[in-house]
Protein backbone atom coordinates (compact mmCIF):
# COMPACT_ATOMS: atom_id res chain seq x y z
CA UNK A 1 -8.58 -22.07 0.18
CA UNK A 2 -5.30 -20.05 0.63
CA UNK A 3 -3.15 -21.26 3.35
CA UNK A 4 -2.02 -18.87 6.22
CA UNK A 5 1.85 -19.29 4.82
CA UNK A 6 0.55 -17.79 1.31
CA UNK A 7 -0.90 -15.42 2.92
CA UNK A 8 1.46 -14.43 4.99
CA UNK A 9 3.90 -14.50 1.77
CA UNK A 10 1.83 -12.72 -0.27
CA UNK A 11 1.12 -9.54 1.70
CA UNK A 12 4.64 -9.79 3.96
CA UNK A 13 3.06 -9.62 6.93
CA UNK A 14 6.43 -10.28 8.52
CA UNK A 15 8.62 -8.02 6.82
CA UNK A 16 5.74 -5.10 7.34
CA UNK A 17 6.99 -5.77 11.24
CA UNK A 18 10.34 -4.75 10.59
CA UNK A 19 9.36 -1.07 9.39
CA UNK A 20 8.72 1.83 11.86
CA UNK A 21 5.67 3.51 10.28
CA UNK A 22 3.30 2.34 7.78
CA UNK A 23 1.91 5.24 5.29
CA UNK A 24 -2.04 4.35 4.95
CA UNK A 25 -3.46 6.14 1.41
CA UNK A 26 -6.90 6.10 1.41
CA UNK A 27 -8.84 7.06 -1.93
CA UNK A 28 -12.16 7.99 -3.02
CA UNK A 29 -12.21 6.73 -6.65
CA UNK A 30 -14.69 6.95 -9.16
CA UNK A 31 -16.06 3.44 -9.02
CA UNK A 32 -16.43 3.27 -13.44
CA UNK A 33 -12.76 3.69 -13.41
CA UNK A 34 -11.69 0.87 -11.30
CA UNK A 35 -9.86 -0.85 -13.67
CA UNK A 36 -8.02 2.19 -14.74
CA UNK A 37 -7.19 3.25 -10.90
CA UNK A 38 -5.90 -0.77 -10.99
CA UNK A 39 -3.32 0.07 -13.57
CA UNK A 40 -2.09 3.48 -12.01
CA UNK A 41 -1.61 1.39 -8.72
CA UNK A 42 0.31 -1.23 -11.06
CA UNK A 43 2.68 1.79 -11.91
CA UNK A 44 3.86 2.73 -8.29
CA UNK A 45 4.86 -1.49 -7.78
CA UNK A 46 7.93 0.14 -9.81
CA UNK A 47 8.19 3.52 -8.79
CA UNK A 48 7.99 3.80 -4.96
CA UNK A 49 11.00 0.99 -4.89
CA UNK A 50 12.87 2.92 -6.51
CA UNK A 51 12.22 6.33 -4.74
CA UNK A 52 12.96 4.85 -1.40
CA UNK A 53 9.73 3.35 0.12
CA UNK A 54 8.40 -0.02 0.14
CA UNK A 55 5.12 -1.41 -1.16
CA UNK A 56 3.30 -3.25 0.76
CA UNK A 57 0.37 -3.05 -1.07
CA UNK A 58 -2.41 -1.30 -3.18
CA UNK A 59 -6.46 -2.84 -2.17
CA UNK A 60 -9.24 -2.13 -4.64
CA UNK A 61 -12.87 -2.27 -4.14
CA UNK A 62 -13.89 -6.10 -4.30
CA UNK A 63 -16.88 -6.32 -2.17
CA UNK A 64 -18.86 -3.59 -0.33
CA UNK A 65 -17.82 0.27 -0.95
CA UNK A 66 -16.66 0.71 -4.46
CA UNK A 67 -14.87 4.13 -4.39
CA UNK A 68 -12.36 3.18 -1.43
CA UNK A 69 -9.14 2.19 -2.57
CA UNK A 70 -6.16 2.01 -0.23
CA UNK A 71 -2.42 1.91 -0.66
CA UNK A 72 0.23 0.85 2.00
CA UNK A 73 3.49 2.08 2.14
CA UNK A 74 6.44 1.51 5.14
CA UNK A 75 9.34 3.47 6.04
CA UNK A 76 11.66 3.87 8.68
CA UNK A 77 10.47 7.20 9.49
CA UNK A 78 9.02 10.36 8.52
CA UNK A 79 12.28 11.67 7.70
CA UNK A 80 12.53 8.72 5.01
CA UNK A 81 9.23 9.72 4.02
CA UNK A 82 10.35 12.85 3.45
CA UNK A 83 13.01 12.03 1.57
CA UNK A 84 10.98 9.65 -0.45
CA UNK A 85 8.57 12.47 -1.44
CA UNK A 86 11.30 14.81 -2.98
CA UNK A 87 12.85 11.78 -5.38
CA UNK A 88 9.24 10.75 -6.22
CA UNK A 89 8.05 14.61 -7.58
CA UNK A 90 11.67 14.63 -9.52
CA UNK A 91 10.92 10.68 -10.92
CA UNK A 92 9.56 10.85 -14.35
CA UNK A 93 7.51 7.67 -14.14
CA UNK A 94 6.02 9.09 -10.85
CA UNK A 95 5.53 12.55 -12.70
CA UNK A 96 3.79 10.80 -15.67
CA UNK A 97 1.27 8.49 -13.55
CA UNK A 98 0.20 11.67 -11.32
CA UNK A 99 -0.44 13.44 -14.24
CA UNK A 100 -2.59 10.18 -15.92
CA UNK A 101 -4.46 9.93 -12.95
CA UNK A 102 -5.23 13.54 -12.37
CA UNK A 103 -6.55 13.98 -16.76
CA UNK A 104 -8.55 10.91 -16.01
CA UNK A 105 -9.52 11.98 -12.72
CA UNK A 106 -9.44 8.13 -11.42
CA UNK A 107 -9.20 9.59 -7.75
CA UNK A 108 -11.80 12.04 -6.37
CA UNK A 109 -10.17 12.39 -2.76
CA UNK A 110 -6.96 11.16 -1.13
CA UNK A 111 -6.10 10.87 2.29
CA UNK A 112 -2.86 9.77 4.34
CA UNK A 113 -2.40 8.72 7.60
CA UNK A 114 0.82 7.32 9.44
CA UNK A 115 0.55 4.73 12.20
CA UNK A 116 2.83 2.30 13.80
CA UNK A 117 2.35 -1.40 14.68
CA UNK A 118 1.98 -1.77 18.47
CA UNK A 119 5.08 -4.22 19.49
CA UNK A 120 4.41 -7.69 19.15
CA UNK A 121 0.66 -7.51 18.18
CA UNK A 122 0.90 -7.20 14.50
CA UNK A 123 -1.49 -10.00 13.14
CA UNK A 124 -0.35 -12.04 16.40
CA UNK A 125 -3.39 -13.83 17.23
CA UNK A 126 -4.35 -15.64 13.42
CA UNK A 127 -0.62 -16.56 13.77
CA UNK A 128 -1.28 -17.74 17.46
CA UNK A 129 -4.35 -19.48 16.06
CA UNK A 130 -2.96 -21.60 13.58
CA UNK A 131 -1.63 -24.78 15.20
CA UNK A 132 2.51 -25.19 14.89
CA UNK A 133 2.78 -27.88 12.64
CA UNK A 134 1.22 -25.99 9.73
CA UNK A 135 3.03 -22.99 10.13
């Protein structure tokens, strides 16, 4: 079993905190192309760095749905988003997986949404719940 630290490593939990606004992708994928939709999500770990946003994370079908996929991506504001959108069209790696994804048609349907954590609640209470000498 994964312990709550690993956890909260692995999908910075904390560092998430720290950014204004959180960029929620969600995607219809064709469910046959999984694997392929896994590798185009691979891509971005190097391109949205680099453009100016941070990754906090692409989800794939496991269990349940299989055509929702869902990419997470924080910024300090829409203005950086912004921003991050014009260096991302002129990135040739970015150019190059849009255009693999589109001949392949890995994603049927994609939809973004921006939301911001609510002060001090952020995954609070399974960090309230674990008791203080395993944190």
């Amino acid at each position: 079993m994964v312990s709550l630290q690993r956890l909260i490593s692995r999908f910075s939990v904390l560092r998430v905190l720290q950014k204004k606004i959180t960029c929620f992708i969600r995607y219809q994928i064709d469910p046959f192309q999984r694997d392929a939709f896994e590798e185009y999500a691979k891509n971005w770990g190097r391109i949205i760095p680099r453009c100016g946003g941070r990754l906090l994370g692409y989800f794939v079908p496991h269990e349940g749905t299989n055509d929702v996929a869902w990419g997470l991506i924080g910024f300090d504001s829409l203005a950086d988003y912004e921003t991050y959108r014009a260096r991302l069209k002129s990135d040739p790696e970015g150019q190059a997986n849009f255009a693999a994804a589109q001949e392949q048609r890995l994603i049927l349907r994609e939809e973004r949404t921006f939301l911001r954590v609510v002060e001090g609640r952020a995954d609070r209470q399974s960090i309230d719940a674990v008791p203080r000498r395993q944190r």
